[in-house]
PDB file of N, CA and C in Angstrom:
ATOM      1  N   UNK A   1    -127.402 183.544 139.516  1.00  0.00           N
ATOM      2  CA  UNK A   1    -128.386 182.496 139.379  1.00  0.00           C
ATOM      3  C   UNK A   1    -129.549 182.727 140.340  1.00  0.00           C
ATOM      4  N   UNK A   2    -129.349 183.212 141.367  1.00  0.00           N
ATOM      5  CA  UNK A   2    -130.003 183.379 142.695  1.00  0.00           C
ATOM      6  C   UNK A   2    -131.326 184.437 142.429  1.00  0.00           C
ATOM      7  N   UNK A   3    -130.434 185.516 141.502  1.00  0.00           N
ATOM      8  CA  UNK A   3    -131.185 186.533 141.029  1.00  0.00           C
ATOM      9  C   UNK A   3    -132.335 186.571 139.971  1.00  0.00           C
ATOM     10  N   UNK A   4    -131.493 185.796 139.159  1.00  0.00           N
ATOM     11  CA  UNK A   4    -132.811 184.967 137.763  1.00  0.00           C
ATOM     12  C   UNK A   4    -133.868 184.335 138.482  1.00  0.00           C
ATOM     13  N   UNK A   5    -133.646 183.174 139.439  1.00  0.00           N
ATOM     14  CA  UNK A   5    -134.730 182.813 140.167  1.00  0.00           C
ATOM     15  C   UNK A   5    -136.056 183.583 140.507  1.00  0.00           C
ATOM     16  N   UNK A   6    -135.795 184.656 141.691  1.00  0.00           N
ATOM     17  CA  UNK A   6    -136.273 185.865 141.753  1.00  0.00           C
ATOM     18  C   UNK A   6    -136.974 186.555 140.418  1.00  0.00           C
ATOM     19  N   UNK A   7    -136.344 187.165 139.645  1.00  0.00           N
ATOM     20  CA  UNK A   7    -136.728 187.345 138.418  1.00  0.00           C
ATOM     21  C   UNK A   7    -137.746 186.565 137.705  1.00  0.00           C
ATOM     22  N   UNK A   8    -137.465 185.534 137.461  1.00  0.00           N
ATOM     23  CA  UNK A   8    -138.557 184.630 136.797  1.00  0.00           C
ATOM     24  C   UNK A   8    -140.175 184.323 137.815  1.00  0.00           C
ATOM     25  N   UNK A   9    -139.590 184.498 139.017  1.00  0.00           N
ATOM     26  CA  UNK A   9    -140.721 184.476 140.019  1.00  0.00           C
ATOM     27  C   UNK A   9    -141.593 185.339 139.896  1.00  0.00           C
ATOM     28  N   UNK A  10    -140.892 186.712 139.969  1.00  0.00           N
ATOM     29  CA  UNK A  10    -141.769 187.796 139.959  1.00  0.00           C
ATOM     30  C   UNK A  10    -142.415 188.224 138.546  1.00  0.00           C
ATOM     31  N   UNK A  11    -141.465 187.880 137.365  1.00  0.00           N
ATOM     32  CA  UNK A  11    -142.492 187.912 136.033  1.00  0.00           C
ATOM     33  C   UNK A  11    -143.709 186.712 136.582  1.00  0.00           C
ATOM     34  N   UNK A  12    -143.630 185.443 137.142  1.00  0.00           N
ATOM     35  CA  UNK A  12    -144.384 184.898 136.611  1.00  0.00           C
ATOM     36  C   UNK A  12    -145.252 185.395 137.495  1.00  0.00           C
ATOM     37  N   UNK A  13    -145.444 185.587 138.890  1.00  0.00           N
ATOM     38  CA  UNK A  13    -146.363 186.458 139.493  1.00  0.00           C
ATOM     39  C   UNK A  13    -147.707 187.753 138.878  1.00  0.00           C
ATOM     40  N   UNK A  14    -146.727 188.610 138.428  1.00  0.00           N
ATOM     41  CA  UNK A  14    -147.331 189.666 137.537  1.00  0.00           C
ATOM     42  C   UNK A  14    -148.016 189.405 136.095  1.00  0.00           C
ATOM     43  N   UNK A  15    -148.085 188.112 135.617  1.00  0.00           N
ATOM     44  CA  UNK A  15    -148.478 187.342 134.300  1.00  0.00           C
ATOM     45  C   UNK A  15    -150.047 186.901 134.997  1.00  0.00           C
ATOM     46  N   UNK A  16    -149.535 186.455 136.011  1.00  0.00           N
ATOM     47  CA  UNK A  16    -150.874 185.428 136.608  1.00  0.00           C
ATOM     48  C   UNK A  16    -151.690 186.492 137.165  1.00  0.00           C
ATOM     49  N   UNK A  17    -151.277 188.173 138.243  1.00  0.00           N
ATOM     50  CA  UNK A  17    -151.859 189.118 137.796  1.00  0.00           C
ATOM     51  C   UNK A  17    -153.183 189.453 137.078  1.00  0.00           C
ATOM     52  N   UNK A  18    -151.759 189.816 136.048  1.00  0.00           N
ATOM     53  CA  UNK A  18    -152.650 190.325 135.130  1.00  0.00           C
ATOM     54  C   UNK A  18    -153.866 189.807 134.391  1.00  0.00           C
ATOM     55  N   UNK A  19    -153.478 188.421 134.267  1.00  0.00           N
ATOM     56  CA  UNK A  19    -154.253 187.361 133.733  1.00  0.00           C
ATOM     57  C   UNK A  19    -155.859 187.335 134.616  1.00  0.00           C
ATOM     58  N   UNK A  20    -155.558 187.221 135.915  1.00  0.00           N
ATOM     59  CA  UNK A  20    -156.814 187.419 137.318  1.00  0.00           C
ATOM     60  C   UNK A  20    -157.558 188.338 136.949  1.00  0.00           C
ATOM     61  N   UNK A  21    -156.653 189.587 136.772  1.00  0.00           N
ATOM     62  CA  UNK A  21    -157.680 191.501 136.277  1.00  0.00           C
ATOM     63  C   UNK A  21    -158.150 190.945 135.290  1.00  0.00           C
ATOM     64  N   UNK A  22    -157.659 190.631 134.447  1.00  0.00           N
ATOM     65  CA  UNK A  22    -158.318 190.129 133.055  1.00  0.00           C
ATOM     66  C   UNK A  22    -159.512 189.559 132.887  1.00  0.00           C
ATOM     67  N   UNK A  23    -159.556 188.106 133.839  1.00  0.00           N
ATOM     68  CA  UNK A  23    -160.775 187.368 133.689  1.00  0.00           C
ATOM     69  C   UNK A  23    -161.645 188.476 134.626  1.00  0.00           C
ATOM     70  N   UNK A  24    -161.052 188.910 135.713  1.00  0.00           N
ATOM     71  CA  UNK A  24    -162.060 189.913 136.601  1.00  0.00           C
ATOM     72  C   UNK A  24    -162.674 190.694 135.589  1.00  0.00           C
ATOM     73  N   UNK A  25    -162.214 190.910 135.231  1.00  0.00           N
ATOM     74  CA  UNK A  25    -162.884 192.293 134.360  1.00  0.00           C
ATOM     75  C   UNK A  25    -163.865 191.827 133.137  1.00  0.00           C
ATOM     76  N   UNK A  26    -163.485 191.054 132.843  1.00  0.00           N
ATOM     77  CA  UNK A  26    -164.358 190.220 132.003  1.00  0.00           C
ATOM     78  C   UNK A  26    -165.474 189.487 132.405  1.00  0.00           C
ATOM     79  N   UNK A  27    -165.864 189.301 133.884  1.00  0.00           N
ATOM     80  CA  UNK A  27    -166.756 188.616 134.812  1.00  0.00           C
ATOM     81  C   UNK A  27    -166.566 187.517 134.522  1.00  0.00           C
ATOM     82  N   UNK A  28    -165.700 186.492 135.159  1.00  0.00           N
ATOM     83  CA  UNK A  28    -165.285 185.342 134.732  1.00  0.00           C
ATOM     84  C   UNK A  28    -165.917 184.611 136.237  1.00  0.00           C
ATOM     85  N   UNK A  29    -166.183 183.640 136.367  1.00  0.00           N
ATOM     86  CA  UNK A  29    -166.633 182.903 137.679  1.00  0.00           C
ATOM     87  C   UNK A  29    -165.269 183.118 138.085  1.00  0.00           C
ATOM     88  N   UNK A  30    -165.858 183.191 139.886  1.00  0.00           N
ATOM     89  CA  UNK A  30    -164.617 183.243 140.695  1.00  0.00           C
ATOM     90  C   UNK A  30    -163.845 181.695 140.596  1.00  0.00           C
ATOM     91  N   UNK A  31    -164.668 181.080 140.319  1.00  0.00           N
ATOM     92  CA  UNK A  31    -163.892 179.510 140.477  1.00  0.00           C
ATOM     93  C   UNK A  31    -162.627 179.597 139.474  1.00  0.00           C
ATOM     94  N   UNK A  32    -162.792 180.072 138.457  1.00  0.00           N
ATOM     95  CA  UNK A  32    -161.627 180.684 137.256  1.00  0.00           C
ATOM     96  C   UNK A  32    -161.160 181.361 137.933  1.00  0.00           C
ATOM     97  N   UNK A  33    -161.042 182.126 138.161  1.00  0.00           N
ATOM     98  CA  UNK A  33    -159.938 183.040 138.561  1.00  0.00           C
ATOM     99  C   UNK A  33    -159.463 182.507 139.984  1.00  0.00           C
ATOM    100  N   UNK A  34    -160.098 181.904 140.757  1.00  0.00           N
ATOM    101  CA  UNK A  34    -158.909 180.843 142.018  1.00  0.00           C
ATOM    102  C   UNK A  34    -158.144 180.106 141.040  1.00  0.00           C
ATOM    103  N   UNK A  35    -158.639 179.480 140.338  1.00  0.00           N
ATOM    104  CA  UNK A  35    -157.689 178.374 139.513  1.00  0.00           C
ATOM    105  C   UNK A  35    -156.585 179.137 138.917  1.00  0.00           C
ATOM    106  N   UNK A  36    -156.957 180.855 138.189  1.00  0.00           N
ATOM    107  CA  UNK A  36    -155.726 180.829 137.814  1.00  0.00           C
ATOM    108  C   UNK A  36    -154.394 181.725 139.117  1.00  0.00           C
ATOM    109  N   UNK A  37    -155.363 182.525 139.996  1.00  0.00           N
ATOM    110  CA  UNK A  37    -154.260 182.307 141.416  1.00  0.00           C
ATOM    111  C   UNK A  37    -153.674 181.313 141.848  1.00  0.00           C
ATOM    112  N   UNK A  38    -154.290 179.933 141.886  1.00  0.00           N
ATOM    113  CA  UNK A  38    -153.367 178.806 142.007  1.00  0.00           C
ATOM    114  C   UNK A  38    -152.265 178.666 141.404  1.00  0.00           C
ATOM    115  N   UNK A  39    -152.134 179.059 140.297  1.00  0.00           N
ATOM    116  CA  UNK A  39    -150.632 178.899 139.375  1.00  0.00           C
ATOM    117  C   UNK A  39    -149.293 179.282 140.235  1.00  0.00           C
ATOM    118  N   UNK A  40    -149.642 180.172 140.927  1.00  0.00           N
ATOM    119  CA  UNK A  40    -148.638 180.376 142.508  1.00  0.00           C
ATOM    120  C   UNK A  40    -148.802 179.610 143.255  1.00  0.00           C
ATOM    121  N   UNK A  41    -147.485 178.842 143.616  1.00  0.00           N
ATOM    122  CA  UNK A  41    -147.626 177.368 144.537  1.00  0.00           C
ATOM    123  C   UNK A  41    -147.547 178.604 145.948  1.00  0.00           C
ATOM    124  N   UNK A  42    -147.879 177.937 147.289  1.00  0.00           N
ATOM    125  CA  UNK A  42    -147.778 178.347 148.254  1.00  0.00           C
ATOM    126  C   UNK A  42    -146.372 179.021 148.747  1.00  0.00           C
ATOM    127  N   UNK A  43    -145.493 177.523 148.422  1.00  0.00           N
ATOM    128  CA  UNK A  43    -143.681 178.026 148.431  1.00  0.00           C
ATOM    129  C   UNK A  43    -143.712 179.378 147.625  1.00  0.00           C
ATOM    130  N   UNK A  44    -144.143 179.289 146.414  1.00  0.00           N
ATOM    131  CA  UNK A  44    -143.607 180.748 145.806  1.00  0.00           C
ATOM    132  C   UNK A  44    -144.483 181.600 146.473  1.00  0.00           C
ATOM    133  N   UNK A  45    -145.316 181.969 146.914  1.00  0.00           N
ATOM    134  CA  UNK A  45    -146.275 183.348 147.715  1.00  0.00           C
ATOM    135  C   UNK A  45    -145.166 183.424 148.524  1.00  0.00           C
ATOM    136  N   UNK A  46    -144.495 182.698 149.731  1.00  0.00           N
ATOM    137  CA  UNK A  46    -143.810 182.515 150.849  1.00  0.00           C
ATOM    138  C   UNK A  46    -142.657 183.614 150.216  1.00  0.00           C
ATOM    139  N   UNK A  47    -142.334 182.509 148.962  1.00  0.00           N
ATOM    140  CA  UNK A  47    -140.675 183.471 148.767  1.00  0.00           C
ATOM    141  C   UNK A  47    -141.497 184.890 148.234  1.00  0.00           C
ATOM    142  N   UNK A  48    -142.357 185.234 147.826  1.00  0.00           N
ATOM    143  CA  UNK A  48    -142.778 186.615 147.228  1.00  0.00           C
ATOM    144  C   UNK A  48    -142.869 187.473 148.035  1.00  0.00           C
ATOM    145  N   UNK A  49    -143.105 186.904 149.192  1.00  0.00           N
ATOM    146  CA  UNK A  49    -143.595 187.796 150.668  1.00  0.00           C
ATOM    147  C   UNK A  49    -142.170 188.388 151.440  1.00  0.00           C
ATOM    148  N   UNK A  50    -141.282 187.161 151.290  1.00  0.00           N
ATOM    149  CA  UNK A  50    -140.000 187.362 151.792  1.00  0.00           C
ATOM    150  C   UNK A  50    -139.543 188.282 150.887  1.00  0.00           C
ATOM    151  N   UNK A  51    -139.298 188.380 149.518  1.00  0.00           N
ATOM    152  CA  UNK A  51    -139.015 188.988 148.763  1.00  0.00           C
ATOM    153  C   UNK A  51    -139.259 190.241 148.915  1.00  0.00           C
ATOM    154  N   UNK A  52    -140.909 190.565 148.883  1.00  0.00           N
ATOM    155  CA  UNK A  52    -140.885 192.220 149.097  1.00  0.00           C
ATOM    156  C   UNK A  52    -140.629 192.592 150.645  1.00  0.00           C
ATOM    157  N   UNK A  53    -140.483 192.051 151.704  1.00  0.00           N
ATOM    158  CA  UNK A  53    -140.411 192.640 152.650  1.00  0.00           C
ATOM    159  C   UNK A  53    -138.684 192.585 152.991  1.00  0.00           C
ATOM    160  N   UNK A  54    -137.452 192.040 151.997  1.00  0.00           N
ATOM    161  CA  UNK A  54    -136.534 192.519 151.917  1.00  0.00           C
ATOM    162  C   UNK A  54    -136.124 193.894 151.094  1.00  0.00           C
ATOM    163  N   UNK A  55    -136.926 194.248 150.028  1.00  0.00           N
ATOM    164  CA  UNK A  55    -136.577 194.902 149.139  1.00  0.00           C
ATOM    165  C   UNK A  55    -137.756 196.151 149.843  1.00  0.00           C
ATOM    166  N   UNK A  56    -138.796 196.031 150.835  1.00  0.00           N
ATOM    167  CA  UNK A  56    -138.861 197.096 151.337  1.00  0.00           C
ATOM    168  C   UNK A  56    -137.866 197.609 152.584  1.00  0.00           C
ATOM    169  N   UNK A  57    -137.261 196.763 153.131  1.00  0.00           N
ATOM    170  CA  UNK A  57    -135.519 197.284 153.776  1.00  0.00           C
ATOM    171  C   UNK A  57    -134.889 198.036 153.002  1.00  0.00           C
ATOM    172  N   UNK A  58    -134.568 197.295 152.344  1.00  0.00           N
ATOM    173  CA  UNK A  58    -133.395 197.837 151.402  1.00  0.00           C
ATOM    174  C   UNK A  58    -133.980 199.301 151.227  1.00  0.00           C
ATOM    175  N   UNK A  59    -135.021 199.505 150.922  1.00  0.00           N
ATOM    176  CA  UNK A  59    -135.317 200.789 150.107  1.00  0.00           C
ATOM    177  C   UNK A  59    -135.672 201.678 151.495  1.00  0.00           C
ATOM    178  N   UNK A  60    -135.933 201.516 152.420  1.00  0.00           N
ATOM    179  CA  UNK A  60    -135.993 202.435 153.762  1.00  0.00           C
ATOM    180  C   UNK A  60    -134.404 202.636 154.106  1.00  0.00           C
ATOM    181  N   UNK A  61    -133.226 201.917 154.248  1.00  0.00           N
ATOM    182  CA  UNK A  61    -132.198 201.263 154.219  1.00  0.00           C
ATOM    183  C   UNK A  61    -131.623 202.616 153.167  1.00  0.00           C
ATOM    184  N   UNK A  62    -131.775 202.520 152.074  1.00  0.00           N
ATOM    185  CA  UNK A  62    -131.506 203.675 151.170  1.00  0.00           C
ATOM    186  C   UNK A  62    -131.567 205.053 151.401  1.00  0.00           C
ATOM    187  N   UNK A  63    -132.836 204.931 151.714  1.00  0.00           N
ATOM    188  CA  UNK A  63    -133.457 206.670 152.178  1.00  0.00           C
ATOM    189  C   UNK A  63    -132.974 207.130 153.251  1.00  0.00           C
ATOM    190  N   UNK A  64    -132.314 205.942 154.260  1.00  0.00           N
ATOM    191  CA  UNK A  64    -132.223 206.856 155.484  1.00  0.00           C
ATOM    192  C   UNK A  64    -130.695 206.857 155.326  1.00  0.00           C
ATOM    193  N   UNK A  65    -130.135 206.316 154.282  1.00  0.00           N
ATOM    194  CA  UNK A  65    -128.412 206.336 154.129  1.00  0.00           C
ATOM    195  C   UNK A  65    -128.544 207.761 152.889  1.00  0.00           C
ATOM    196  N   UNK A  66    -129.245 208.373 152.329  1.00  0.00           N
ATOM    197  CA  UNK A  66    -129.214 209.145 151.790  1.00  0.00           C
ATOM    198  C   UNK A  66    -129.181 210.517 152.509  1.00  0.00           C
ATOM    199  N   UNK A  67    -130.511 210.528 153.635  1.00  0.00           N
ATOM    200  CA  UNK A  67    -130.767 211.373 154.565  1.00  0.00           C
ATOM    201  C   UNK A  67    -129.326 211.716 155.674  1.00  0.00           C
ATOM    202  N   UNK A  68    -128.788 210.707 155.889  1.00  0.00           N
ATOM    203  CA  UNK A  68    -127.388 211.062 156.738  1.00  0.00           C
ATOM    204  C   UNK A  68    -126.524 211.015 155.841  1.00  0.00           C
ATOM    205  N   UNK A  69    -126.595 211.348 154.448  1.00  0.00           N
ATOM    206  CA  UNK A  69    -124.893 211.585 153.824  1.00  0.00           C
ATOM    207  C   UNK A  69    -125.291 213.191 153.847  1.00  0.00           C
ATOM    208  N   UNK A  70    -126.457 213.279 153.657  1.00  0.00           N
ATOM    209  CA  UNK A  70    -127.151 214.748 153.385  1.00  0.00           C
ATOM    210  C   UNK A  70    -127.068 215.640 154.729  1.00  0.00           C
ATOM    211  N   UNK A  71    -127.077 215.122 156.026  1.00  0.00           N
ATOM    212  CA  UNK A  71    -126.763 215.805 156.836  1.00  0.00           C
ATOM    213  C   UNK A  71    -125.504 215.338 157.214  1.00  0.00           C
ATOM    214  N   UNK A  72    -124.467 214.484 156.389  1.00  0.00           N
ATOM    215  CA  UNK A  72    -123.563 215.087 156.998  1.00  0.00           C
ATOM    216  C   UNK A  72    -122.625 215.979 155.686  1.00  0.00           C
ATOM    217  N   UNK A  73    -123.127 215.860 154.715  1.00  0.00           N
ATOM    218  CA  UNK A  73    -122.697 216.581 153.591  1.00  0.00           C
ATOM    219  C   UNK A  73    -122.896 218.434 154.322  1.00  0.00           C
ATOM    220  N   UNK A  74    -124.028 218.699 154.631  1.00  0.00           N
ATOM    221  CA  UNK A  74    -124.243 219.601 155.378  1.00  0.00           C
ATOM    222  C   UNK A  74    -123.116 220.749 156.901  1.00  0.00           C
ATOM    223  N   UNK A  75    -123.057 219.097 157.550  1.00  0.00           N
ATOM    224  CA  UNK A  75    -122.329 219.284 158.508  1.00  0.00           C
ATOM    225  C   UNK A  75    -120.749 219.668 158.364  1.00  0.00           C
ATOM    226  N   UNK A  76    -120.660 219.096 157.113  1.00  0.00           N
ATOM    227  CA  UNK A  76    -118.972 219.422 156.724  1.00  0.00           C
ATOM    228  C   UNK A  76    -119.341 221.063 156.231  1.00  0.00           C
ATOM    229  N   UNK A  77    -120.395 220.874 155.499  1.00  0.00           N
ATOM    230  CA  UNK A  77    -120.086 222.450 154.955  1.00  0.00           C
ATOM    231  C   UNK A  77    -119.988 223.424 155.762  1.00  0.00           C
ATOM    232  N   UNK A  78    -121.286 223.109 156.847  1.00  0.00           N
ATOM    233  CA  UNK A  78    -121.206 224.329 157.832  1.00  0.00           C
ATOM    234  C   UNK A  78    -119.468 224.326 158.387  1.00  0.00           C
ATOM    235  N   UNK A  79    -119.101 223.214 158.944  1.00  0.00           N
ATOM    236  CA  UNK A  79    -117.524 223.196 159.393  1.00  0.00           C
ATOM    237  C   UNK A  79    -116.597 223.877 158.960  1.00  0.00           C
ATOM    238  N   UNK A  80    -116.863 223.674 157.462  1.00  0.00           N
ATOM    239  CA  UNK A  80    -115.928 224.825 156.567  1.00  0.00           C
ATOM    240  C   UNK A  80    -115.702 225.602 156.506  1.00  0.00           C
ATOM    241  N   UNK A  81    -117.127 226.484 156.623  1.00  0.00           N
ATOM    242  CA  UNK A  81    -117.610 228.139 156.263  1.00  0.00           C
ATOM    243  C   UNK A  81    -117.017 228.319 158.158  1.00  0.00           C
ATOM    244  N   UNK A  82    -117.146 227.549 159.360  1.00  0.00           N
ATOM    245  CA  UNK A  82    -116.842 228.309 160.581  1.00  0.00           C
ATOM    246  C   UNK A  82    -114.953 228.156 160.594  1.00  0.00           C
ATOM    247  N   UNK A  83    -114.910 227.648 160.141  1.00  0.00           N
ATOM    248  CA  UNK A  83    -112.635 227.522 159.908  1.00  0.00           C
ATOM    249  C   UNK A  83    -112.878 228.538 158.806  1.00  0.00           C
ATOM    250  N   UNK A  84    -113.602 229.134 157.619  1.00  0.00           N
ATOM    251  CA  UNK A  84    -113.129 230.275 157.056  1.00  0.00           C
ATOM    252  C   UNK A  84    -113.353 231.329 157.563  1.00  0.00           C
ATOM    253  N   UNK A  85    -114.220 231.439 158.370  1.00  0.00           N
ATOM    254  CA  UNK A  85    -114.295 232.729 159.001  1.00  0.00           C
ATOM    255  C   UNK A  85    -113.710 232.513 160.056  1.00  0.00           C
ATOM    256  N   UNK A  86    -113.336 231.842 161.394  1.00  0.00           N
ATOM    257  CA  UNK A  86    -112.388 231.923 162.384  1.00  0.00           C
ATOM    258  C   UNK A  86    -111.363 231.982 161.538  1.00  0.00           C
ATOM    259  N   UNK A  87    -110.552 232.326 160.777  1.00  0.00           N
ATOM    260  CA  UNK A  87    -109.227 232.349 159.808  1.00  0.00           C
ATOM    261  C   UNK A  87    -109.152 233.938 159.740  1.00  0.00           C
ATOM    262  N   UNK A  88    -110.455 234.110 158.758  1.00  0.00           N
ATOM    263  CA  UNK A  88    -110.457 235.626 158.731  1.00  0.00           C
ATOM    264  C   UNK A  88    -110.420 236.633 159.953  1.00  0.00           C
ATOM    265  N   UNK A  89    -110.977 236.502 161.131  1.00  0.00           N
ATOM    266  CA  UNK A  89    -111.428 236.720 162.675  1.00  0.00           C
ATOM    267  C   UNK A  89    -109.768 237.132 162.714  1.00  0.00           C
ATOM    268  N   UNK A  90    -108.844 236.088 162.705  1.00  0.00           N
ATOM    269  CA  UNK A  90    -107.549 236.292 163.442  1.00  0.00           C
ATOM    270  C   UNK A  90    -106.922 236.897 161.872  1.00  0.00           C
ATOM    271  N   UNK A  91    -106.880 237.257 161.058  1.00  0.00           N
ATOM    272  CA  UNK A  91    -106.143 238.692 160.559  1.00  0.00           C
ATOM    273  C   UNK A  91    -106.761 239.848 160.388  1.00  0.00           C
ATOM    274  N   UNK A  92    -106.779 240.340 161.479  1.00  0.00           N
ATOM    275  CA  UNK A  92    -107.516 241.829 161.260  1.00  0.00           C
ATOM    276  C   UNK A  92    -106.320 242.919 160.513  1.00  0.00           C
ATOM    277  N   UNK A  93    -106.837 244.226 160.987  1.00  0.00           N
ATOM    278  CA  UNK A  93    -105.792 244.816 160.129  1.00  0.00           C
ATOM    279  C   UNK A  93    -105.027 245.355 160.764  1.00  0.00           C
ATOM    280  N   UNK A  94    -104.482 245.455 162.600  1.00  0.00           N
ATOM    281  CA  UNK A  94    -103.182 245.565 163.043  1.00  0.00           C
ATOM    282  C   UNK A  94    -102.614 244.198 163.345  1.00  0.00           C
ATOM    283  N   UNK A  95    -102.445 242.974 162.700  1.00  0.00           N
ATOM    284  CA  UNK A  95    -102.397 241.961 162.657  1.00  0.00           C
ATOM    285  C   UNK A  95    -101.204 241.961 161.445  1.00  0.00           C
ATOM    286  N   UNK A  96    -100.111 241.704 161.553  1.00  0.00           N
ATOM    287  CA  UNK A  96     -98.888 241.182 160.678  1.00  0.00           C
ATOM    288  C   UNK A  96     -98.478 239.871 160.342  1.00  0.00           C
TER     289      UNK A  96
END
């Protein structure tokens, strides 16, 4: 439910948008186009603001949990390849 909220926020955000470019582009008096930015109550800018500056966490949050699986995906490998060759090291060939 929490999520639809959100959802419906941010369509209606990007409607009112587009709607702004629209009259902009069309040279519409600015007084029109405040009126139709108004269609965003203050509360919703607030939650929009909160909104993207969680979901820009999350997504730094991502990258840098990607970046350390990657070095340690790394770190195991190198680990591997030095236990296969210290393995090989100790059977040489007067070695039984």
């Amino acid at each position: 439910m929490f999520f639809l909220h959100f959802r419906r926020l941010i369509d209606k955000a990007q409607r009112v948008e587009v709607i702004a470019a629209s009259f902009k582009s069309d040279g519409a008096d600015a007084s029109h186009i405040a009126e139709i930015e108004e269609m965003i109550t203050p509360t919703e800018q607030e939650q929009l603001k909160n909104h993207k500056t969680r979901m820009a966490k999350l997504e730094t949050s991502e990258l840098q949990l990607d970046e350390m699986l990657f070095t340690l995906e790394n770190f195991l490998s190198y680990q591997q390849r030095v236990v296969i060759v210290d393995k090989s090291k100790t059977k040489g060939p007067n070695s039984r």
